[in-house]
Protein backbone atom coordinates (compact mmCIF):
# COMPACT_ATOMS: atom_id res chain seq x y z
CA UNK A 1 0.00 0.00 0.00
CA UNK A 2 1.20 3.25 -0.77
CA UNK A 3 1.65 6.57 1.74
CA UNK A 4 1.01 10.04 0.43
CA UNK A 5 3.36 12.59 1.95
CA UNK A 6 1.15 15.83 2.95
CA UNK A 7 3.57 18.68 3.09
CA UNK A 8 1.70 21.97 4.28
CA UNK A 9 3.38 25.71 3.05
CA UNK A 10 2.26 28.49 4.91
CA UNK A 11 3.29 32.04 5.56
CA UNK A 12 1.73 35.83 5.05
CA UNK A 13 1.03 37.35 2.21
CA UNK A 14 3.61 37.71 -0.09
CA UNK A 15 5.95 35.67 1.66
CA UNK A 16 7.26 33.80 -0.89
CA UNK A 17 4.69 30.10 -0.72
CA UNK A 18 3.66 30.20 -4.47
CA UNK A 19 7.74 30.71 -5.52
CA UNK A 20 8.71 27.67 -2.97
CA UNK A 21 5.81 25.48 -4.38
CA UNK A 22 6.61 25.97 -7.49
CA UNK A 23 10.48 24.75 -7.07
CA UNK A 24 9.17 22.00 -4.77
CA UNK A 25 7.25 20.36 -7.34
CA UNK A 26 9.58 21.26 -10.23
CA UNK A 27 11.63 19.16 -7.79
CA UNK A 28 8.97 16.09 -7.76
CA UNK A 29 8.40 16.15 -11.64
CA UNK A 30 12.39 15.99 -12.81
CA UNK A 31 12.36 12.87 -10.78
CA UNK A 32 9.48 11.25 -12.46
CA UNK A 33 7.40 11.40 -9.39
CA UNK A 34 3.76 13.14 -10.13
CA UNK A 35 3.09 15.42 -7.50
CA UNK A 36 -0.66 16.34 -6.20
CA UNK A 37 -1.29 20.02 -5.41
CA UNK A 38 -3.97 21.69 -3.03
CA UNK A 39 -4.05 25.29 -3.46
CA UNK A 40 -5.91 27.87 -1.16
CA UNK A 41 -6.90 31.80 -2.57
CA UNK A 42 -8.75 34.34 -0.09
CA UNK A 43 -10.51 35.77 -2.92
CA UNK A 44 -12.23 34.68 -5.95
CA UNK A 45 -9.28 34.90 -8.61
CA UNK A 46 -7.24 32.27 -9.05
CA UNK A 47 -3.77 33.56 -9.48
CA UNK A 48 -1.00 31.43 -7.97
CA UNK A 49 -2.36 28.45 -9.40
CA UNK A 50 -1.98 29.58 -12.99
CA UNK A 51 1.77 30.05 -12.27
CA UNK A 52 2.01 26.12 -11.79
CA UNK A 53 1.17 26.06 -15.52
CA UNK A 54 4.11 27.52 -16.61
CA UNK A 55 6.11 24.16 -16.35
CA UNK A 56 6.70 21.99 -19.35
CA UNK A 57 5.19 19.14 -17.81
CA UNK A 58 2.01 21.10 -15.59
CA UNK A 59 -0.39 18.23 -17.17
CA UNK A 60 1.30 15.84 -14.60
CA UNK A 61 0.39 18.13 -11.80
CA UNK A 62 -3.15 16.61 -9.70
CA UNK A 63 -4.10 20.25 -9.11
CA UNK A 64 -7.61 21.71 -7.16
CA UNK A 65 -8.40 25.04 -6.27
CA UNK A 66 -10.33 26.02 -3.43
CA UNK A 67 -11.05 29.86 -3.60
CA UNK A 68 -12.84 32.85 -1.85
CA UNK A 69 -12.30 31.92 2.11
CA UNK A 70 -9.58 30.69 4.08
CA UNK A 71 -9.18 26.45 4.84
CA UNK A 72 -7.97 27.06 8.12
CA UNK A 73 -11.77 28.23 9.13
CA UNK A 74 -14.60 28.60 6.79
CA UNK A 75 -13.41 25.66 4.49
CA UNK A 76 -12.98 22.87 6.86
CA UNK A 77 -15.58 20.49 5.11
CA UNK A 78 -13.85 21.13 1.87
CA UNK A 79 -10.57 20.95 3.18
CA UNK A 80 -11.29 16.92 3.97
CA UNK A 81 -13.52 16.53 1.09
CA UNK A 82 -10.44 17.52 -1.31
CA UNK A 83 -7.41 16.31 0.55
CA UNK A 84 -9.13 12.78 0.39
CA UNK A 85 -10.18 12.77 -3.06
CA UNK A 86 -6.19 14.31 -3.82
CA UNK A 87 -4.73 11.22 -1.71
CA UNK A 88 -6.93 8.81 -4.08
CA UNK A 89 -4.92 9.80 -6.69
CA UNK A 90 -1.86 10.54 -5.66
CA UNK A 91 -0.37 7.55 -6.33
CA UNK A 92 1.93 7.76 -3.44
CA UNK A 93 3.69 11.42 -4.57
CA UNK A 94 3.57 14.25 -2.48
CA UNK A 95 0.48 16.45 -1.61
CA UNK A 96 1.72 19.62 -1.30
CA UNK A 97 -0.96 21.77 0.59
CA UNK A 98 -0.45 26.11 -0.16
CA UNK A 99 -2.46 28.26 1.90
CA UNK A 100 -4.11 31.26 2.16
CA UNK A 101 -1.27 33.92 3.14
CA UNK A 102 -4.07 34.43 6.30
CA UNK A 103 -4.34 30.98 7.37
CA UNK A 104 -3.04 29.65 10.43
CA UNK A 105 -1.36 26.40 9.93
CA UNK A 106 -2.15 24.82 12.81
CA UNK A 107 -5.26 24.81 12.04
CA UNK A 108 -5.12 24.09 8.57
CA UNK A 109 -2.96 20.54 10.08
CA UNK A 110 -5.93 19.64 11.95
CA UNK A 111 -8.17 19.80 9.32
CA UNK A 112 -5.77 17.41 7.16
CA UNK A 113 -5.37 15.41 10.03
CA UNK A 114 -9.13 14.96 10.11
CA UNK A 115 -8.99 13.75 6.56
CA UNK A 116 -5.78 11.60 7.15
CA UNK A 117 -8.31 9.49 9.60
CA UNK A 118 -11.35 9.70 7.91
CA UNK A 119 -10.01 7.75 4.94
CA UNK A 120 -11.20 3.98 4.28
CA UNK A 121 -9.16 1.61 5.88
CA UNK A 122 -8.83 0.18 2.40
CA UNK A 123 -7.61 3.29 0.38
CA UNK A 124 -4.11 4.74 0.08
CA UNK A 125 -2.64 5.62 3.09
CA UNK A 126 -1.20 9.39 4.09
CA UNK A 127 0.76 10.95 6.76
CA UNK A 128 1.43 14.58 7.68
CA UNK A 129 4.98 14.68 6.32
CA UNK A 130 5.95 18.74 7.59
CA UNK A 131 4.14 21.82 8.06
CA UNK A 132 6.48 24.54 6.68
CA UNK A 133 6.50 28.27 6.98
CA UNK A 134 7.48 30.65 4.62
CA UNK A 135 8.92 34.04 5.95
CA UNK A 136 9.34 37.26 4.83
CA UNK A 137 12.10 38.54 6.78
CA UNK A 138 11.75 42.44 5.67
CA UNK A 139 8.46 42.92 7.36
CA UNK A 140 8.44 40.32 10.22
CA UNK A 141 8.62 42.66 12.54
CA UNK A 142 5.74 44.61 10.99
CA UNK A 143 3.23 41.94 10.48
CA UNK A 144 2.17 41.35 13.92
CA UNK A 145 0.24 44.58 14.66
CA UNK A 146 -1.56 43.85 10.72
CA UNK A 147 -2.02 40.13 11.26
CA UNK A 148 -3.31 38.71 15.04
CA UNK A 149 -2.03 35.08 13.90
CA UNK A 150 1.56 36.56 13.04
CA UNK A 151 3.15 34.65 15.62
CA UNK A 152 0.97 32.12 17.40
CA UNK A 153 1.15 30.11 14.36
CA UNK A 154 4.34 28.85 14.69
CA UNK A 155 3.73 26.56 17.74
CA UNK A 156 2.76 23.77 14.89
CA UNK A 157 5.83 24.61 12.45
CA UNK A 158 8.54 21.96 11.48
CA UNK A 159 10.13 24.39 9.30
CA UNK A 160 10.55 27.89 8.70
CA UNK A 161 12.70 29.23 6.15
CA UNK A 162 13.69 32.79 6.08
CA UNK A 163 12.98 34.02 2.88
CA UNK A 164 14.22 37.28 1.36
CA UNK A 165 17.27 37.70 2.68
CA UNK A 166 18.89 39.72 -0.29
CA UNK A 167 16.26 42.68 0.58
CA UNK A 168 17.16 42.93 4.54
CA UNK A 169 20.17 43.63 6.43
CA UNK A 170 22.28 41.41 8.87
CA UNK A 171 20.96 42.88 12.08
CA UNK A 172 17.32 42.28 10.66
CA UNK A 173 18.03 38.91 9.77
CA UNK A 174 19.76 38.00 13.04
CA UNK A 175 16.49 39.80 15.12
CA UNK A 176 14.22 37.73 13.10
CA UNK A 177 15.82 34.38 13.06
CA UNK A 178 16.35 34.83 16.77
CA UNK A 179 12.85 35.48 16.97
CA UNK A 180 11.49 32.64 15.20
CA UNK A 181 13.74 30.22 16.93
CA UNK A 182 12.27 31.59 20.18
CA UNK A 183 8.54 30.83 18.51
CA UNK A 184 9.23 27.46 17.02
CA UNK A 185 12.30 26.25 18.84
CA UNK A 186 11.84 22.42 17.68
CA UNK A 187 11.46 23.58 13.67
CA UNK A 188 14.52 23.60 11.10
CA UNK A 189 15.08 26.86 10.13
CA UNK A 190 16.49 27.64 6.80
CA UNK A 191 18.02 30.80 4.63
CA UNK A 192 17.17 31.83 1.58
CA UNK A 193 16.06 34.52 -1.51
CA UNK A 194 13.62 33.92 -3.45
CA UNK A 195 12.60 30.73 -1.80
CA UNK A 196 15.85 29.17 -3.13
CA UNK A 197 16.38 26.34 -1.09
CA UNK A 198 17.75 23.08 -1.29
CA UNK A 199 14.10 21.00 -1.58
CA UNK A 200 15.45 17.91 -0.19
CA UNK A 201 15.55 19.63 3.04
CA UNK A 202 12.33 21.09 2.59
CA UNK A 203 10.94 17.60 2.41
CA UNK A 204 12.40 15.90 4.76
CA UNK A 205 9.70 13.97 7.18
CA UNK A 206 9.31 14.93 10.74
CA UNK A 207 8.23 12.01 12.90
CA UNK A 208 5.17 12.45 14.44
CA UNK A 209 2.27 10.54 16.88
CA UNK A 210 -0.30 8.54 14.72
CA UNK A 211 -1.94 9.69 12.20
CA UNK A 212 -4.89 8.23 12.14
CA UNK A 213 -7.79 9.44 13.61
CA UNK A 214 -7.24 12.74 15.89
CA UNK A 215 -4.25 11.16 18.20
CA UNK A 216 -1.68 13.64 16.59
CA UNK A 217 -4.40 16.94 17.27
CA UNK A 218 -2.72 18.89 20.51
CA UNK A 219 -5.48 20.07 22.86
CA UNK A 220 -4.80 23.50 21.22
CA UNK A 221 -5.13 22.26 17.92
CA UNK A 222 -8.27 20.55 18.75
CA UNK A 223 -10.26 23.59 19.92
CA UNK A 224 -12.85 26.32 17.91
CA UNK A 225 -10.66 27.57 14.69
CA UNK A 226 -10.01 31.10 14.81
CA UNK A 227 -11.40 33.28 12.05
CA UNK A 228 -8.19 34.24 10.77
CA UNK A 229 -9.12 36.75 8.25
CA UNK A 230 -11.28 38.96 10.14
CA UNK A 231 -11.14 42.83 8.91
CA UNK A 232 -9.33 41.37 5.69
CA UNK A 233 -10.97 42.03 2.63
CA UNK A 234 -9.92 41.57 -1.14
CA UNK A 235 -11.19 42.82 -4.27
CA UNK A 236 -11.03 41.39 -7.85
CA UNK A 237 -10.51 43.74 -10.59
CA UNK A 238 -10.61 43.40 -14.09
CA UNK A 239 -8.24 45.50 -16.57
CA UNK A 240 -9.22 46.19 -19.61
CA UNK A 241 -5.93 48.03 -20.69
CA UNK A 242 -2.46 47.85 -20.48
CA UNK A 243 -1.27 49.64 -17.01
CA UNK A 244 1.23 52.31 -16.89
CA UNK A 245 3.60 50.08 -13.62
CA UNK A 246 5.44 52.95 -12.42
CA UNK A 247 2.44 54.83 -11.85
CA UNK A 248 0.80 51.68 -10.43
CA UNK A 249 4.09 51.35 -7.89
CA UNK A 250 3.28 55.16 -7.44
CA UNK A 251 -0.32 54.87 -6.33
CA UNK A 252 0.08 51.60 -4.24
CA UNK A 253 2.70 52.90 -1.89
CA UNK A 254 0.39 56.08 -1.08
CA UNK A 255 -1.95 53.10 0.53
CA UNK A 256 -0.93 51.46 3.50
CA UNK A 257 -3.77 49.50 4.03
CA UNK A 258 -3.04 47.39 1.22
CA UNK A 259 -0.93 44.70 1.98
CA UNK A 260 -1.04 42.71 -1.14
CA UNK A 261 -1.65 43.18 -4.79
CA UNK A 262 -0.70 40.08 -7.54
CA UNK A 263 -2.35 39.53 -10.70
CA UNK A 264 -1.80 39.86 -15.08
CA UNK A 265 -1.91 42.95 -16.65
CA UNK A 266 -0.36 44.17 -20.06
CA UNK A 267 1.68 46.78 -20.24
CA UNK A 268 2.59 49.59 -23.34
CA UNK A 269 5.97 48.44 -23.41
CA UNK A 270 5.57 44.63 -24.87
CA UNK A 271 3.51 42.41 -26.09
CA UNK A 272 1.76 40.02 -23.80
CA UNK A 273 0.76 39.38 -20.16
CA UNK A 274 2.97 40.31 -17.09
CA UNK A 275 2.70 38.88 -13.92
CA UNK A 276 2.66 41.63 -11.05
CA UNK A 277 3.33 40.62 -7.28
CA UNK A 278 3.81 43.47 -4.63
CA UNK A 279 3.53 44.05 -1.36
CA UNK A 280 4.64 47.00 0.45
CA UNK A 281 7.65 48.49 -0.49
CA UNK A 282 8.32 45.91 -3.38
CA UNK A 283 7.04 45.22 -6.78
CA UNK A 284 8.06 42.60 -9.02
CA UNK A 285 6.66 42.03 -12.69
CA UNK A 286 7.75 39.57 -15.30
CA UNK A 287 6.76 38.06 -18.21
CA UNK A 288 4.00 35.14 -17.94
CA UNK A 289 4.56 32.61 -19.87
CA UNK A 290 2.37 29.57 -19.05
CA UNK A 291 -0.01 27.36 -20.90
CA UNK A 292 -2.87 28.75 -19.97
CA UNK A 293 -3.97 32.17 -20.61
CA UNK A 294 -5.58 33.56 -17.29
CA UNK A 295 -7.73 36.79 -17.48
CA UNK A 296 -5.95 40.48 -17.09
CA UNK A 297 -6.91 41.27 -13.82
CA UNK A 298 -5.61 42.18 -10.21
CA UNK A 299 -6.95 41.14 -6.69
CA UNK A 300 -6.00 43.42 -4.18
CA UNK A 301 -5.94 42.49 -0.42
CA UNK A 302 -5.95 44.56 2.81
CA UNK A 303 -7.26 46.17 5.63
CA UNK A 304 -9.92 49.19 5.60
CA UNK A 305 -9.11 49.93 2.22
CA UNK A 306 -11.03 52.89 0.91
CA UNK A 307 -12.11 50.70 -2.26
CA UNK A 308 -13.99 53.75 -4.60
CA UNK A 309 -10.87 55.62 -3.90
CA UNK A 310 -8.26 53.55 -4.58
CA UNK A 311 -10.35 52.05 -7.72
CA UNK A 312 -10.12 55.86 -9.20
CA UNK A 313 -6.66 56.01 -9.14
CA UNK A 314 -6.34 52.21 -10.50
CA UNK A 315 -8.31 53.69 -13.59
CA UNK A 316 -5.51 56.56 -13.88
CA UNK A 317 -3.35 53.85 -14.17
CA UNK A 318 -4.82 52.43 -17.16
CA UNK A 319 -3.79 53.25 -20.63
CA UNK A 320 -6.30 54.15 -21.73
CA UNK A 321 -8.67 54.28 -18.89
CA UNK A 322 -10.66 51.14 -19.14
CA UNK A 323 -10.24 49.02 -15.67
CA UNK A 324 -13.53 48.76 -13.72
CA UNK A 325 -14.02 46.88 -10.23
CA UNK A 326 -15.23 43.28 -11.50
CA UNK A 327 -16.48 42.03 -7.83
CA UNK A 328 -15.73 42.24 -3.79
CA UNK A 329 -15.74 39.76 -1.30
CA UNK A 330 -15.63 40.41 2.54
């Protein structure tokens, strides 16, 4: 019988999860093994998952979406519904598990516990392999007066790697990693930019209780989940033109209560769509060049965002004008 590996990536927004997936099952595929993929969005676009399809051999990727809320809370029945039907096909690869850059992991590991021991006794087998943790070192510090579950997450992490170190200085990264030691002092830590990391570490097994059942769920694992996402709210919007990115950069940094902003747009300056990830103080835009053709639009995530505002000045953006607010979700 074979055992599905269930490796969990979590970390805020922007952190870096979709860039480590993305080498972690580049990693699975060059080694013939065909990886299953669970992937998590807050709002109603799906974004990171389209990156996935810019590897030669994305048709070997078992890949679901589950969009617009978080799995760590409002998702739970899915959560089990999906992880299940992923281990039935797995085939004994990987299940690698990307969540919402607002979901605790914890809690997110109890609900793929739940589905660990809910499956037949007859069906392939699974095991929580490592809940990982993807940080970004810049803005630790920051994050825990924007984000309650900043911190109290990492109670449940087997790894945490330290991600961005090329934008950050030495005495940041020191502060940081001595903070996250003192917050997950059993869990591997790692170094890296870019989420450039050797993935052999990165899957390495952590040996656990059993997993069948609920004997692996801590007492604080166990209790109410936590609505993580409270006073988040994220926007979808379409754009109908190609967007002047400097300006965007511009308007985006006069905003602090946006946190995050990824999407495809076109731009004047070549043909095509360009991805665009930023969150504050950083934008990064390349060239998309996947197999499937996603729609040219943005989702935009934060806190008390003045939305009419800040979709005026998205418009000035556009050249031409032509980008109109496609749909909200609170």
């Amino acid at each position: 019988m074979t055992v599905t590996p269930i490796y969990i990536i979590g970390g805020f927004l922007g952190s870096g999860k979709t860039t480590l997936l993305k080498r972690l099952v580049a990693h699975a595929l060059e080694r013939g093994i065909q990886p299953a993929v669970l992937m998590n969005e807050f709002g109603d676009a799906d974004v990171d998952s389209t990156l996935l399809h810019e590897h030669e051999r994305c048709a070997d990727i078992e890949l679901r979406q589950l969009l617009s809320g978080c799995i760590c809370c409002d998702l739970t029945e899915d959560l089990t519904t999906t992880v299940a039907q992923l281990i039935a096909v797995s085939r004994g690869g990987p299940l690698f598990i990307e969540t919402t850059g607002l979901a605790n992991v914890g809690q997110v590991a109890t609900g793929v516990l739940r589905a660990v021991g809910a499956l037949p006794s007859t069906s392939t087998r699974a095991h929580l392999a490592s809940v990982v943790a993807v940080v970004d070192t810049p803005r630790f510090s920051a994050l825990s007066g924007a984000w309650s579950e900043a911190e109290s997450q990492f109670g449940q992490v087997d790894t945490v790697i330290l991600n961005k170190l090329d934008a950050t200085d030495t005495a940041t990264r020191a502060a940081v990693e001595q903070r996250v030691r003192t917050l997950a002092p059993r869990a591997r830590v790692l170094r890296a930019s870019y989420a450039d990391v050797d993935p052999s570490r990165v899957l390495r097994s952590v040996r656990r209780p059993s997993q069948h059942g609920l004997a692996a769920v801590t007492p604080s694992m166990a209790t109410v989940p936590a609505d993580t996402t409270r006073g988040f709210e994220n926007v979808t919007f379409e754009v109908g033109s190609a967007m002047d990115l400097d300006r965007l950069e511009t308007v985006l940094c006069r905003y602090r209560s946006v946190l995050r902003l990824k999407g495809f747009v076109r731009t004047p300056a070549a043909p095509g769509l360009h991805e665009v990830q930023w969150v504050p103080g950083a934008m990064e835009v390349r060239r998309y060049q996947g197999r499937r053709r996603p729609p040219a639009e943005i989702v935009v995530i934060g806190r008390r965002i003045p939305w009419e505002r800040l979709l005026r000045a998205l418009n000035r953006c556009a050249v031409p004008q032509r980008s109109h607010r496609k749909r909200r979700a609170a």
